[in-house]
Protein backbone atom coordinates (compact mmCIF):
# COMPACT_ATOMS: atom_id res chain seq x y z
CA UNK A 1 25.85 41.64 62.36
CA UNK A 2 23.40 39.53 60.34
CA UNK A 3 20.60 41.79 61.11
CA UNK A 4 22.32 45.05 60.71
CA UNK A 5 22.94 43.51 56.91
CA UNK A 6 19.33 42.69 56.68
CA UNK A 7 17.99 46.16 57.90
CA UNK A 8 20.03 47.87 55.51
CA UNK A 9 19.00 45.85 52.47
CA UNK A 10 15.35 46.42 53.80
CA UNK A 11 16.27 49.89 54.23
CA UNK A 12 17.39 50.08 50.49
CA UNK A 13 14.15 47.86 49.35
CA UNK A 14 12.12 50.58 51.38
CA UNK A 15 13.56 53.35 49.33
CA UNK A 16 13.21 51.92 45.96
CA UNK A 17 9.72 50.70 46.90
CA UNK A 18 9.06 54.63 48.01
CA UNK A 19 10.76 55.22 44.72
CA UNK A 20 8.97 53.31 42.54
CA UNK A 21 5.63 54.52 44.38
CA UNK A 22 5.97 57.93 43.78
CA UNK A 23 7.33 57.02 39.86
CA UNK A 24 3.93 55.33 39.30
CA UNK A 25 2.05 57.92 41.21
CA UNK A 26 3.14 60.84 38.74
CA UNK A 27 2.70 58.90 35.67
CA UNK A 28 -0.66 58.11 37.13
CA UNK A 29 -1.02 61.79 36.99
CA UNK A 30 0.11 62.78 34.02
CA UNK A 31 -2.08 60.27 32.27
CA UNK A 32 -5.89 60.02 34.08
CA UNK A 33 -5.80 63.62 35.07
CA UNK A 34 -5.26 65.30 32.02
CA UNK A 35 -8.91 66.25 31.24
CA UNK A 36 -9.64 67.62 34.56
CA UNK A 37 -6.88 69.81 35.79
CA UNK A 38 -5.37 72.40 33.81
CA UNK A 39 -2.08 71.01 31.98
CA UNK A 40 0.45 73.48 33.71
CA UNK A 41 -0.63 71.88 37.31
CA UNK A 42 -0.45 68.66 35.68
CA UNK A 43 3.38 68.88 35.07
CA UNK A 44 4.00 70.49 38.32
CA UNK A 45 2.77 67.83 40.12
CA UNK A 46 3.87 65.00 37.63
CA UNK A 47 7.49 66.97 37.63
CA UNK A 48 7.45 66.82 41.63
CA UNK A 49 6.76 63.14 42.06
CA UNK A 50 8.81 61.87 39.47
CA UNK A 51 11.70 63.87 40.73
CA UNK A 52 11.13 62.47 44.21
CA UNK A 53 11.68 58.87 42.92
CA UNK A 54 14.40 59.49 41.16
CA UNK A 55 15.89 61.42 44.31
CA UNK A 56 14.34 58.31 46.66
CA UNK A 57 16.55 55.46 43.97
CA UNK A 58 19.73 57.77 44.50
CA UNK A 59 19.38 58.20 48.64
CA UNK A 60 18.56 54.53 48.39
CA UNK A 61 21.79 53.30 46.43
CA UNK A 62 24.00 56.23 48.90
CA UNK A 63 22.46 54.76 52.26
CA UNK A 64 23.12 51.12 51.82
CA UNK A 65 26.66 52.50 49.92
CA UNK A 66 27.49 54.04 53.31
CA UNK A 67 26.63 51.50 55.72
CA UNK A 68 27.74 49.12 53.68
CA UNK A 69 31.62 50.40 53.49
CA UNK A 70 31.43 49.99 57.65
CA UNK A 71 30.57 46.30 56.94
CA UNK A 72 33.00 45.25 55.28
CA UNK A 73 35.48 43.30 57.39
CA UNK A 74 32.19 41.57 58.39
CA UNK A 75 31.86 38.07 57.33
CA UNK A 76 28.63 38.19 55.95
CA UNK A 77 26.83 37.90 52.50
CA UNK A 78 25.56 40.87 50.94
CA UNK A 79 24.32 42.72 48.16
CA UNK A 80 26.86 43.16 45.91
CA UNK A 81 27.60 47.38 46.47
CA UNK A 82 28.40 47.43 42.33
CA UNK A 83 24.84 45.91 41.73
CA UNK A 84 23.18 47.92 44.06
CA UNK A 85 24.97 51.47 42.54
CA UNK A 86 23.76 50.38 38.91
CA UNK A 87 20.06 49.72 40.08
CA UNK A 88 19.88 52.82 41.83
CA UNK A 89 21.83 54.29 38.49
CA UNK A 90 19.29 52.89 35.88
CA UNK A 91 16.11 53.42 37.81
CA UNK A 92 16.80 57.18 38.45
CA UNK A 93 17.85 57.15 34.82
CA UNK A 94 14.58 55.98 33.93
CA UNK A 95 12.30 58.42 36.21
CA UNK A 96 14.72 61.40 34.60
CA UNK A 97 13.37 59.67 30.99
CA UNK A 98 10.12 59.87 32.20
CA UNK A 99 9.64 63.09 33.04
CA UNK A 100 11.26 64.37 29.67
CA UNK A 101 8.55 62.01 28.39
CA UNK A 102 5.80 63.50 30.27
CA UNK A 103 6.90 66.83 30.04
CA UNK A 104 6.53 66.44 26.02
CA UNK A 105 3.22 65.26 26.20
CA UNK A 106 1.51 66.98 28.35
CA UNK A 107 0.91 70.87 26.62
């Protein structure tokens, strides 16, 4: 049971890593290509990526929420579920902020 605890906090740090990844990836875009692709691709793209993360930090928070209900007569220490629901909360809250952020830049 120890390991099935482990994989699905790895699980979870997989997603948020993905998550963060693809956060960083369209700010990247919105800010170093501006001068060389037209602005409406820019936001596309930047729009795409940054809702991806924000989709990746909710699966992330739902997967280990699921598995984590079947462990629960299991005596062994985990994440706390509340802590992982208000990461997962705050950082798609913040990719949502940053794509109304980018969006208003970028014209």
């Amino acid at each position: 049971m120890d390991r099935t605890v482990l994989a699905n906090e790895r699980t979870f740090a997989a997603w948020i890593r993905s998550g963060l990844a693809c956060l960083i990836s369209g700010l990247g875009v919105a800010r170093f290509m501006l001068d060389t692709w037209p602005p409406w691709s820019i936001r596309i793209i930047a729009a795409i990526l940054i809702l991806f993360s924000a989709a990746s930090f909710l699966l992330a928070g739902w997967r280990y929420h699921h598995l984590h209900l079947r462990l629960v007569h299991v005596d062994v220490d985990m994440v706390p579920l509340g802590l992982v629901r208000l990461l997962s909360t705050v950082l798609a809250l913040c990719s949502l902020l940053a794509l109304l952020v980018v969006w208003k830049i970028i014209e």
